[in-house]
N, C-alpha and C. Protein backbone atom coordinates (compact mmCIF):
# COMPACT_ATOMS: atom_id res chain seq x y z
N UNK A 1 -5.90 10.79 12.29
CA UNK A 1 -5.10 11.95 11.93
C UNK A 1 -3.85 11.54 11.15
N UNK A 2 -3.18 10.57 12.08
CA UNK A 2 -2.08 10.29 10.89
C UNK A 2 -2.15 9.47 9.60
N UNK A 3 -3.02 8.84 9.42
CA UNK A 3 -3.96 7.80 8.72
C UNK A 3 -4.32 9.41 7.74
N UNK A 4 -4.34 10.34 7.82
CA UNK A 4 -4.89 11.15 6.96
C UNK A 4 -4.11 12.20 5.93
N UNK A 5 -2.94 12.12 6.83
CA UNK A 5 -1.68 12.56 6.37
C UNK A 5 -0.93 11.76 5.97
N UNK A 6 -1.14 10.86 5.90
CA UNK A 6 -0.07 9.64 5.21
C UNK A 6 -0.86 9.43 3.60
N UNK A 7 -1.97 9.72 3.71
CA UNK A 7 -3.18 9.69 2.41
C UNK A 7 -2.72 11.10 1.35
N UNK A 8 -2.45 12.01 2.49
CA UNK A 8 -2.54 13.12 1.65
C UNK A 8 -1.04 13.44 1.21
N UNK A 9 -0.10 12.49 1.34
CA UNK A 9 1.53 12.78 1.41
C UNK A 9 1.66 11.65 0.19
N UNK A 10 0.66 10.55 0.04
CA UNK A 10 0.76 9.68 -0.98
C UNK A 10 0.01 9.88 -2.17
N UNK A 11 -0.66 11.08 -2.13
CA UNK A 11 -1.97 11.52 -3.15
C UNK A 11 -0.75 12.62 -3.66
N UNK A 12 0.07 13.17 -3.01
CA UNK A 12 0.65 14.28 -3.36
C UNK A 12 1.99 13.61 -4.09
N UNK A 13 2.71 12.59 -3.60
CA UNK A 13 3.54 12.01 -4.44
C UNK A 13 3.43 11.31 -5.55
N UNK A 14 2.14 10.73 -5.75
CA UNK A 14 1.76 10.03 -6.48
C UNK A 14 1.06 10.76 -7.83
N UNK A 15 0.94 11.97 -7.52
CA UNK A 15 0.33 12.73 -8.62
C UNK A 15 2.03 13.77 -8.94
N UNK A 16 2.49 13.46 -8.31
CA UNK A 16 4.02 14.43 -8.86
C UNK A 16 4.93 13.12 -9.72
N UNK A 17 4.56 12.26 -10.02
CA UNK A 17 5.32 11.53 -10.82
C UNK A 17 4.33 10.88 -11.73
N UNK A 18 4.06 11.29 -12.91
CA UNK A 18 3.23 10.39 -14.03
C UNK A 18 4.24 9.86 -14.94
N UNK A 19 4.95 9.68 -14.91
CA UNK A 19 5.89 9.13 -16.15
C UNK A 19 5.66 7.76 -16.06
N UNK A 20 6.04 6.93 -17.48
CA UNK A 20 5.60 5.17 -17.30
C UNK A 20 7.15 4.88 -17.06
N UNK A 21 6.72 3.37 -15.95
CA UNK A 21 7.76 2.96 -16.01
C UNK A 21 7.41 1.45 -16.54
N UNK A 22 8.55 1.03 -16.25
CA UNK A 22 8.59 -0.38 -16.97
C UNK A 22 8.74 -1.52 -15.50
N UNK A 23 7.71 -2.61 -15.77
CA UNK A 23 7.45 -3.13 -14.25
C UNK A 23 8.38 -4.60 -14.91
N UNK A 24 8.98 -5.38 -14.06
CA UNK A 24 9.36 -6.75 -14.36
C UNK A 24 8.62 -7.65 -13.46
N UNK A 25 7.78 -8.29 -13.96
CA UNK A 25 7.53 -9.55 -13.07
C UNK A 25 8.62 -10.67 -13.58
N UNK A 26 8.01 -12.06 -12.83
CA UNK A 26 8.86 -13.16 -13.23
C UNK A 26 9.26 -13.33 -14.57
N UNK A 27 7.80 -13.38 -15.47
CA UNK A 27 7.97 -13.92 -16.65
C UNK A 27 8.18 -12.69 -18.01
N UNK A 28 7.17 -11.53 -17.30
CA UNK A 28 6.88 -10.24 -18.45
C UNK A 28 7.51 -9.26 -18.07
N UNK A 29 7.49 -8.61 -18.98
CA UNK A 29 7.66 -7.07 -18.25
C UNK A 29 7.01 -5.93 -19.35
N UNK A 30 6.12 -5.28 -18.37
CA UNK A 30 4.81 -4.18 -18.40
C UNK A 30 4.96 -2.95 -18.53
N UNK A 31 4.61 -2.26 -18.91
CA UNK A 31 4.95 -0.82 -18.62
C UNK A 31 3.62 0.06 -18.38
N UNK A 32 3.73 0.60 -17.17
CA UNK A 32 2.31 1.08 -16.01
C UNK A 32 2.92 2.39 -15.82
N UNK A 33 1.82 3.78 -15.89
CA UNK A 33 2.41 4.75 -15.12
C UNK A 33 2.72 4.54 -13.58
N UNK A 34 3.91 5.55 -13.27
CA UNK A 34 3.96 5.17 -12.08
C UNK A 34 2.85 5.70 -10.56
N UNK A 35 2.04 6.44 -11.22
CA UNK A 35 0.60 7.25 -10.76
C UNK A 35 -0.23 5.51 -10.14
N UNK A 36 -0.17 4.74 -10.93
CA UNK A 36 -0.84 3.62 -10.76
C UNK A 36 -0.13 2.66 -9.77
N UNK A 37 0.81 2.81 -10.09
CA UNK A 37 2.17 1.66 -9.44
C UNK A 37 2.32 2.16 -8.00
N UNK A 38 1.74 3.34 -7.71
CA UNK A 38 2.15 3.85 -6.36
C UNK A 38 0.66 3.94 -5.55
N UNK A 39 -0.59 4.15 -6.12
CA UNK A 39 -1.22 4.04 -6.13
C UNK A 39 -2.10 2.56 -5.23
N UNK A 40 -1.23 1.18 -6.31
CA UNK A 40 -1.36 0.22 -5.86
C UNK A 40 -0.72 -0.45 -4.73
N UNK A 41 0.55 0.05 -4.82
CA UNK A 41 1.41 -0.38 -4.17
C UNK A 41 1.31 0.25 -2.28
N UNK A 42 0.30 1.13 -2.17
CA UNK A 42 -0.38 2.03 -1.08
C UNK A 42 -1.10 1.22 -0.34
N UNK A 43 -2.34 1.17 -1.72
CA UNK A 43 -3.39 0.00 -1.18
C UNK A 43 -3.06 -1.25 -0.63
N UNK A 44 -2.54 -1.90 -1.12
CA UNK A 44 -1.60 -3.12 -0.88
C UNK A 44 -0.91 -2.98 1.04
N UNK A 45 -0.01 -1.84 0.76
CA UNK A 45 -0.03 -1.44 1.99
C UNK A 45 -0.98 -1.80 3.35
N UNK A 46 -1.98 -0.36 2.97
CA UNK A 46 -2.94 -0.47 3.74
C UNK A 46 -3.69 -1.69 4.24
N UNK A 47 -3.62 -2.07 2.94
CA UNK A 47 -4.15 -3.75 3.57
C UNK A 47 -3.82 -4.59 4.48
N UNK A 48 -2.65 -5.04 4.12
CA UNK A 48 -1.24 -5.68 5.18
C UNK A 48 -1.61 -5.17 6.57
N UNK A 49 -1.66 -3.52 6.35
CA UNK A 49 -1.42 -3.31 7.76
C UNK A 49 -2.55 -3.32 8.57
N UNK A 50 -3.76 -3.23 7.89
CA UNK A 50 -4.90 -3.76 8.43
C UNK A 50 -5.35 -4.80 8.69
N UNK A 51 -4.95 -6.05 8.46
CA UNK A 51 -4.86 -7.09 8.31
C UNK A 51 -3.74 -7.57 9.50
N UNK A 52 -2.89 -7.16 9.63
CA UNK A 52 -1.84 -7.85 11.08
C UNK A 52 -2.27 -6.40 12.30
N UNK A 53 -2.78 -5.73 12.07
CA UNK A 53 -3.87 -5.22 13.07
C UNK A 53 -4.56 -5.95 13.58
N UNK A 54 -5.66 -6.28 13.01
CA UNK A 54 -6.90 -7.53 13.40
C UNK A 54 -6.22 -8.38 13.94
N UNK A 55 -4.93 -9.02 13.48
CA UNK A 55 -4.75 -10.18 14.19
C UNK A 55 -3.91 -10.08 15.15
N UNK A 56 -3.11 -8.85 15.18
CA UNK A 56 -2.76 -8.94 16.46
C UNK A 56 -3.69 -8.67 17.85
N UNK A 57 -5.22 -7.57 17.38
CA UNK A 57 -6.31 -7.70 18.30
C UNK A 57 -6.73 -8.76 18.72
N UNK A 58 -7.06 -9.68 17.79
CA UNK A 58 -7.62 -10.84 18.39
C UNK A 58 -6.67 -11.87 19.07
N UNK A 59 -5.42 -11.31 19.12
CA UNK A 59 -4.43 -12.64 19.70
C UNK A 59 -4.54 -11.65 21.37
N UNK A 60 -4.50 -10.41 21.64
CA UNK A 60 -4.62 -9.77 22.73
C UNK A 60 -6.33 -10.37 23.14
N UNK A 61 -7.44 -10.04 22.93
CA UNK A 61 -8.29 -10.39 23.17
C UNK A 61 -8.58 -11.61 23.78
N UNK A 62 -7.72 -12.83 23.39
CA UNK A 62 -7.95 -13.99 23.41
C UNK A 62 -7.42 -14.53 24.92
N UNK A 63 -8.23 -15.44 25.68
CA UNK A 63 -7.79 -15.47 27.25
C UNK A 63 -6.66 -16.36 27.54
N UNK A 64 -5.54 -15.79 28.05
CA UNK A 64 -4.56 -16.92 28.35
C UNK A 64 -4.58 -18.37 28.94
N UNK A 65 -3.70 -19.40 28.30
CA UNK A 65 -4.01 -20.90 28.20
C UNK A 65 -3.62 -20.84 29.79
């Protein structure tokens, strides 16, 4: 549920701002709408947090020394 509203609050922000912006990495600097930049920057998210999920399951799971 909240996993669904956090989708639909980032689909809704992310489509209310199309303008490009200008990205700086180290060396370049890009210019990406920000539809994409938020987009990615979500996924990225999601990942992380799925990712120290799992591992905090498996550190609970695991039988004390």
């Amino acid at each position: 549920m909240l996993t669904g509203c956090a989708l639909v609050l980032l689909v809704w922000f992310a489509a209310a701002n199309l303008q490009v912006v200008r990205i700086h990495f180290w060396i370049v600097t890009e210019g990406a709408p920000l539809i994409v930049v938020i987009a990615i920057s979500g996924s990225l998210g999601a990942v992380s947090a799925g990712l120290w999920s799992r591992i905090r399951r498996r550190r609970a799971a695991r039988p004390p020394r």
